[in-house]
N, C-alpha and C. Protein backbone atom coordinates (compact mmCIF):
# COMPACT_ATOMS: atom_id res chain seq x y z
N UNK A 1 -33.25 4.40 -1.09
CA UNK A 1 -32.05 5.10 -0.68
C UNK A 1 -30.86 4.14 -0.78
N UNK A 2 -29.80 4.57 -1.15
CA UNK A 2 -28.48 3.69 -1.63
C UNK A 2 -27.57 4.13 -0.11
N UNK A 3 -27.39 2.64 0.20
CA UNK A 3 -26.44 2.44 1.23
C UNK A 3 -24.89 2.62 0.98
N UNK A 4 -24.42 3.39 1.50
CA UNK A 4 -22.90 3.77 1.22
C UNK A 4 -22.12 2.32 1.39
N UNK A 5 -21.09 2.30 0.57
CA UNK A 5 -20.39 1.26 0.52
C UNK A 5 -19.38 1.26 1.48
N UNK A 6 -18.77 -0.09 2.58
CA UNK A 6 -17.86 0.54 3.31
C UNK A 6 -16.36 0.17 2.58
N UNK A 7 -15.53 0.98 3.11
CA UNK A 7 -14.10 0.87 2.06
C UNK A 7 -13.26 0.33 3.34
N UNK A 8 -12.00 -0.28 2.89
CA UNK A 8 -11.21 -0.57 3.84
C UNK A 8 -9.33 -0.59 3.24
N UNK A 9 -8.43 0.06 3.94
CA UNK A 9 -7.55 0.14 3.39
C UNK A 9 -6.58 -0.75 3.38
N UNK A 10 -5.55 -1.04 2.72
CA UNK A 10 -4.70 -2.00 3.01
C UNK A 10 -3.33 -1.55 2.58
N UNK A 11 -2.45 -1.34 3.18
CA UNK A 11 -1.16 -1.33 3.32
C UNK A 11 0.13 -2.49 2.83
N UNK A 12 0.52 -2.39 1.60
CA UNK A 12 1.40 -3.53 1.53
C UNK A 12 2.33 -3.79 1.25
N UNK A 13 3.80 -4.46 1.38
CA UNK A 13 4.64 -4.50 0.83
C UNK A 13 5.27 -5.42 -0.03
N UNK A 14 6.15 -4.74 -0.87
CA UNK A 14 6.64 -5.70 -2.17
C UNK A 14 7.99 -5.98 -2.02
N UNK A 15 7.91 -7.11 -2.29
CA UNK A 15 9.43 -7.73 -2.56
C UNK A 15 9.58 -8.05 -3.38
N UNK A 16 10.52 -7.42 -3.68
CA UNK A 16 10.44 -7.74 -5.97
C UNK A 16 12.32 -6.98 -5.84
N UNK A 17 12.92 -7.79 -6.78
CA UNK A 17 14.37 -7.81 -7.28
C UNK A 17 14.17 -6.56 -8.14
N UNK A 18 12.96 -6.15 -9.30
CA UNK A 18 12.86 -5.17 -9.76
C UNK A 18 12.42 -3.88 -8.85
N UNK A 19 12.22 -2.70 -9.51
CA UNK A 19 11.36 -1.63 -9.12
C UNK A 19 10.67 -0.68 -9.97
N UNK A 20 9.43 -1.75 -9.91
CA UNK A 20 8.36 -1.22 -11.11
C UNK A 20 7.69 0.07 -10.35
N UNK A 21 6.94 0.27 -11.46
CA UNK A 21 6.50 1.60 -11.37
C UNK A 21 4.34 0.82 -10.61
N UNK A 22 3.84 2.73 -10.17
CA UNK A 22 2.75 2.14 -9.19
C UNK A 22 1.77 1.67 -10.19
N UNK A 23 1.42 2.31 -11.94
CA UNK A 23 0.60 1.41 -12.53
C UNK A 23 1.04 -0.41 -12.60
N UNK A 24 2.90 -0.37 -13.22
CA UNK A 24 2.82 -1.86 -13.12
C UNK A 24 2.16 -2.51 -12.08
N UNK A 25 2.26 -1.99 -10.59
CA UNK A 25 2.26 -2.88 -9.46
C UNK A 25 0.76 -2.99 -9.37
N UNK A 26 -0.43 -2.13 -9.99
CA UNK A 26 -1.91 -1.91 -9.56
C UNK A 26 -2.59 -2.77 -10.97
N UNK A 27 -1.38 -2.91 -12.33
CA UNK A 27 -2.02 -3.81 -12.97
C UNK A 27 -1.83 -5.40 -12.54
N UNK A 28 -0.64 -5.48 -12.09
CA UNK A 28 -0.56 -7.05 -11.53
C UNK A 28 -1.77 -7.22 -10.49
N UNK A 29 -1.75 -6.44 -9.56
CA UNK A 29 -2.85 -6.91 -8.59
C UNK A 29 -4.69 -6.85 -9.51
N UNK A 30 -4.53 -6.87 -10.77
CA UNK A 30 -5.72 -6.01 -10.69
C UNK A 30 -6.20 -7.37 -11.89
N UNK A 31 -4.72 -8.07 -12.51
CA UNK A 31 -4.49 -9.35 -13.09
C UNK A 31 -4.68 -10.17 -12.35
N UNK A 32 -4.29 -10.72 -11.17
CA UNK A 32 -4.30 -11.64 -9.83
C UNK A 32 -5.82 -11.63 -9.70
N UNK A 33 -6.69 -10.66 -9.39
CA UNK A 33 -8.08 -10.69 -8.64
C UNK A 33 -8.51 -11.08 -10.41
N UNK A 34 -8.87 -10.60 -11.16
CA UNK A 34 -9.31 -11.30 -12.74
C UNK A 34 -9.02 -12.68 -13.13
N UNK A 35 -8.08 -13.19 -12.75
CA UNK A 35 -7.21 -14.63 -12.83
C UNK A 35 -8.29 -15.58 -12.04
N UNK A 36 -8.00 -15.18 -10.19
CA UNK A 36 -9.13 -15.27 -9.40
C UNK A 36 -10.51 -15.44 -9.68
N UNK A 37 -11.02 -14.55 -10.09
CA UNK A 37 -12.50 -14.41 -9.77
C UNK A 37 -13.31 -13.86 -10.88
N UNK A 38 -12.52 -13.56 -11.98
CA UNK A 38 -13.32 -13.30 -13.02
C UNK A 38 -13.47 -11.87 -13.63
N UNK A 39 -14.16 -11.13 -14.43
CA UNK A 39 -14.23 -9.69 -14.99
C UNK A 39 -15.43 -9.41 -13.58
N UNK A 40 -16.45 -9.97 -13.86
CA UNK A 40 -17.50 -9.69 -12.28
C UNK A 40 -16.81 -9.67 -11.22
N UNK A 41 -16.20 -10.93 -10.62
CA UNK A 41 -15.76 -10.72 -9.70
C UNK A 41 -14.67 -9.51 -8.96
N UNK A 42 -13.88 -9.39 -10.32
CA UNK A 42 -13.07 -8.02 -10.13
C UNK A 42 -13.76 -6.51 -10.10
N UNK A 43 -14.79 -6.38 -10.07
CA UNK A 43 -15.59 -5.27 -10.80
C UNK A 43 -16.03 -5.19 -9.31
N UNK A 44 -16.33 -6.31 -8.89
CA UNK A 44 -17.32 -5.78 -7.45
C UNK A 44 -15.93 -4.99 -6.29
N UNK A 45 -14.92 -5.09 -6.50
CA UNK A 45 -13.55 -5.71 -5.77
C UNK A 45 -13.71 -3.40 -5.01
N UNK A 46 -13.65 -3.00 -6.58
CA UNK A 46 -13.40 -1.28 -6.85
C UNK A 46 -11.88 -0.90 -6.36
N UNK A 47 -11.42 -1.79 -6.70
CA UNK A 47 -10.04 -1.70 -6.12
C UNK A 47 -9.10 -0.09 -6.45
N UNK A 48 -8.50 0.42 -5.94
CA UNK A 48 -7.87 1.36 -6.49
C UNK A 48 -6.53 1.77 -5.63
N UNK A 49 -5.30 2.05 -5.98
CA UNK A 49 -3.91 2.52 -6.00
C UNK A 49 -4.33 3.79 -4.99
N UNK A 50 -4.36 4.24 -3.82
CA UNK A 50 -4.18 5.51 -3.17
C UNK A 50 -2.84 6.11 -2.93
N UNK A 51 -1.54 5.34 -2.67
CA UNK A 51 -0.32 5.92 -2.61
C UNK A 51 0.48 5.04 -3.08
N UNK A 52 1.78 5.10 -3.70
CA UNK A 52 3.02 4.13 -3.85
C UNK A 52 4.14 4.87 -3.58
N UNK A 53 4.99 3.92 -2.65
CA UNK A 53 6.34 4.76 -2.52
C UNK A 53 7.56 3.51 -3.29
N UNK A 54 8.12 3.82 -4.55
CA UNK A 54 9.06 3.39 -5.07
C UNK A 54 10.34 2.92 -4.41
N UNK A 55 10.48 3.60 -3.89
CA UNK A 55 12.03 3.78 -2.82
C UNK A 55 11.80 2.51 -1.58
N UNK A 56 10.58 2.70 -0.65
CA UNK A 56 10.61 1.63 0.30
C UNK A 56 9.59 0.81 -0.44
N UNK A 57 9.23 0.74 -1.74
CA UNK A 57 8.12 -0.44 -2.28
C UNK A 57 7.15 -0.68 -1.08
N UNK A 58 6.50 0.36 -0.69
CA UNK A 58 5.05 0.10 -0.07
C UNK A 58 3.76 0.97 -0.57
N UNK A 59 2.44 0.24 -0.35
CA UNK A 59 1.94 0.63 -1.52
C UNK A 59 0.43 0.33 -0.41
N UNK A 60 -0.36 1.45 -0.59
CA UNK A 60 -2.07 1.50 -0.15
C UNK A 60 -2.60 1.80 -1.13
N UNK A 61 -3.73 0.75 -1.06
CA UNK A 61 -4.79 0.05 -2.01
C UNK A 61 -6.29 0.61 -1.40
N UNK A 62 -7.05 0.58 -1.68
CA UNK A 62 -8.26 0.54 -1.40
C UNK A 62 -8.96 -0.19 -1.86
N UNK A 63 -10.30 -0.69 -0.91
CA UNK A 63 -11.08 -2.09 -1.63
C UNK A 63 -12.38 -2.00 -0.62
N UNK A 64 -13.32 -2.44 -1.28
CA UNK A 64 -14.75 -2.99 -0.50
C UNK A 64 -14.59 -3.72 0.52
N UNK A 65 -15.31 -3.74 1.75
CA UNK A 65 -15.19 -4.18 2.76
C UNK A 65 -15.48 -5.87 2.39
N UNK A 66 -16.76 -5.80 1.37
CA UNK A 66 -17.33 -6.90 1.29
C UNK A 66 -16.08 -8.07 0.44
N UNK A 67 -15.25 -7.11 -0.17
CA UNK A 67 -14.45 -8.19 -0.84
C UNK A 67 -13.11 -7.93 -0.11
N UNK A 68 -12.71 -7.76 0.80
CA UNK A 68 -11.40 -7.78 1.48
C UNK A 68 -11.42 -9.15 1.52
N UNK A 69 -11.92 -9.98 2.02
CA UNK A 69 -11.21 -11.60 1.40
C UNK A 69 -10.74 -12.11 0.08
N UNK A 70 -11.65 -11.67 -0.27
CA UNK A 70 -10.75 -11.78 -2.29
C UNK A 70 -9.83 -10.84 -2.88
N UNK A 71 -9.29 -10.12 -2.36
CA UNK A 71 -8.44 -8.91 -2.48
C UNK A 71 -7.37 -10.03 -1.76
N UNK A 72 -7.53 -9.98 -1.13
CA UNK A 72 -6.57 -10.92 0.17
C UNK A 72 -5.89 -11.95 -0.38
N UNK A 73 -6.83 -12.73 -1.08
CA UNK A 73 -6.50 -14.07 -1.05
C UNK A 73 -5.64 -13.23 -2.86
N UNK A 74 -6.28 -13.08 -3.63
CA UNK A 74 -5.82 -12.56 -4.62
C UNK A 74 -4.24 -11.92 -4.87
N UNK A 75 -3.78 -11.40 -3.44
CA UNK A 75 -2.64 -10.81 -3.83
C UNK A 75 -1.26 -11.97 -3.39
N UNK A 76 -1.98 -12.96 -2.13
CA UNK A 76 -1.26 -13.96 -1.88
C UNK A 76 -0.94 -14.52 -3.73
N UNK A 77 -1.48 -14.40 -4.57
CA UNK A 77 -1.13 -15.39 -5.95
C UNK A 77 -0.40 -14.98 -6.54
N UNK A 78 0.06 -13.06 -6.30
CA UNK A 78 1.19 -12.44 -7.23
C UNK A 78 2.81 -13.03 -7.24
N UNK A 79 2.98 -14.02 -8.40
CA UNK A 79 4.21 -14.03 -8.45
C UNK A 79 5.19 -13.27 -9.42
N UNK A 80 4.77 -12.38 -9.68
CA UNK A 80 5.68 -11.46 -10.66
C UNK A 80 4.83 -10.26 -10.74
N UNK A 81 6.00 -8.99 -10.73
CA UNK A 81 5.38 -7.77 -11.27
C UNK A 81 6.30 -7.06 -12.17
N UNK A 82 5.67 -6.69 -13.74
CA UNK A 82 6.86 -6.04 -14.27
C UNK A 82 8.07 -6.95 -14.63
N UNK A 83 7.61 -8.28 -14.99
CA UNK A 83 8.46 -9.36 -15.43
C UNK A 83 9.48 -10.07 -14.49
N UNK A 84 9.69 -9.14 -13.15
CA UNK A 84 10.48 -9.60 -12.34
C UNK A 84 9.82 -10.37 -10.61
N UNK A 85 10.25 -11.47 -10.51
CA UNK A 85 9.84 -12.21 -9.63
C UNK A 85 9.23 -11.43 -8.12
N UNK A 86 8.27 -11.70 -7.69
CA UNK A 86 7.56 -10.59 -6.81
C UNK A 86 6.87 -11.37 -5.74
N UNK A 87 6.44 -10.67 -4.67
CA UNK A 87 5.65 -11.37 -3.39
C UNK A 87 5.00 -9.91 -2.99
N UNK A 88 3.96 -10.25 -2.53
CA UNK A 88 3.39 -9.02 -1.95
C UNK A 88 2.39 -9.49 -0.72
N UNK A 89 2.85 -8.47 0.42
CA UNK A 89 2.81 -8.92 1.69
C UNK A 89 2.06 -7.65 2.40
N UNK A 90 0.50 -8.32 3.00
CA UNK A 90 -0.26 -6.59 3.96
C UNK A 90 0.29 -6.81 5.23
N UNK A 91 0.97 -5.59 4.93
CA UNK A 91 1.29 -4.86 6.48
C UNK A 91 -0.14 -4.60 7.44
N UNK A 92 -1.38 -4.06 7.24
CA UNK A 92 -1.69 -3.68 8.30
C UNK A 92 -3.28 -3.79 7.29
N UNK A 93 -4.57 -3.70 8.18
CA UNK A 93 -5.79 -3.24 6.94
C UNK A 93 -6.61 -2.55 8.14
N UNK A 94 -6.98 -1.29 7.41
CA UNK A 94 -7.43 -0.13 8.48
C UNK A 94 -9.01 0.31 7.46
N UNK A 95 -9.79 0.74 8.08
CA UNK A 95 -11.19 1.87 7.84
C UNK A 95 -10.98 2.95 7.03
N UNK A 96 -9.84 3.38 7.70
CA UNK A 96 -9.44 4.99 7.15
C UNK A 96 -8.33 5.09 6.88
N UNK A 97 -7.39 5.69 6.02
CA UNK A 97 -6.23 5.99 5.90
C UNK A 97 -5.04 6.93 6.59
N UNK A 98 -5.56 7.31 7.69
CA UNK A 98 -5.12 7.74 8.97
C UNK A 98 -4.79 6.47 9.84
N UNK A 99 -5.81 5.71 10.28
CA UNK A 99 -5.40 4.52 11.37
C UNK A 99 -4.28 3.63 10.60
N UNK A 100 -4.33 4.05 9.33
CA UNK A 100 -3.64 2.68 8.72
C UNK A 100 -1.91 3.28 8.37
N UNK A 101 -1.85 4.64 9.09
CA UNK A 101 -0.09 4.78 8.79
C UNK A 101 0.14 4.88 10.01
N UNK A 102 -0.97 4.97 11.42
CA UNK A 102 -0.37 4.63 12.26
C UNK A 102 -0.61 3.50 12.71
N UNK A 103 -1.03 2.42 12.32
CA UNK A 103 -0.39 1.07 12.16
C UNK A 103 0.46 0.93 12.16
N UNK A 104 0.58 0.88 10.52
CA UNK A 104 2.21 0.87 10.11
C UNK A 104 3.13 1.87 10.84
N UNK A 105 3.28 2.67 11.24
CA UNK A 105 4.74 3.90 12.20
C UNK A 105 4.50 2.59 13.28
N UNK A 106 3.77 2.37 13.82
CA UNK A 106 3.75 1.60 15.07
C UNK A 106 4.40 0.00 14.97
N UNK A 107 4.15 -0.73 13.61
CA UNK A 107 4.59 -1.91 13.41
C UNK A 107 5.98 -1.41 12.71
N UNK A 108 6.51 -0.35 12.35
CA UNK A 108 7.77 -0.16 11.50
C UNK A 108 9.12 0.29 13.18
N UNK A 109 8.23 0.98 14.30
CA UNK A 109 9.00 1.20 15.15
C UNK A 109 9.56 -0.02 16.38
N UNK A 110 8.22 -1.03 15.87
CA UNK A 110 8.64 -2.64 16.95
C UNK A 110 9.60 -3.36 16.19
């Protein structure tokens, strides 16, 4: 019997002079963890884009529980997205994508 994988979300924001679009921003991160850790290592990661908002540049990701440290450490290395100089910073990392916008409403209202 195959054990369900657990997922964990992450919430993040970009600071970038540009305003790329959500594939640019999911191929840089997706370059960063490959750079990192390799074609394997990225493969185990299952990383995937769940929302992007252009306007306030915040952006939920999804990723394996087991690799939320290499996801992590991986996005600390983004210095550019879309040719223009970039930082990308997690707001909050939640189970579900419910706990994780009220995180964030809760850290956006302090």
């Amino acid at each position: 019997m195959l054990k369900r994988t657990k997922r964990r979300y992450l919430a993040l924001q970009l600071d970038s002079d540009g305003a790329p679009s959500g594939k640019e921003f999911i191929d840089a991160v997706w370059s960063a963890v490959t750079k990192l850790y390799g074609e394997h290592g990225a493969s185990l990661t299952s990383l995937a884009l769940i929302d992007y908002d252009l306007e306030k540049k915040t952006a939920v990701i999804r990723t394996s529980l087991a690799t939320l440290d290499l996801v992590r450490a991986s996005l600390a290395t983004i210095t550019s997205v879309a040719g223009s100089e970039a930082a990308v910073h997690v707001l909050a990392v939640s189970g579900t994508i419910k706990a994780l916008h009220e995180k964030t409403r809760v850290n956006a209202n302090q």
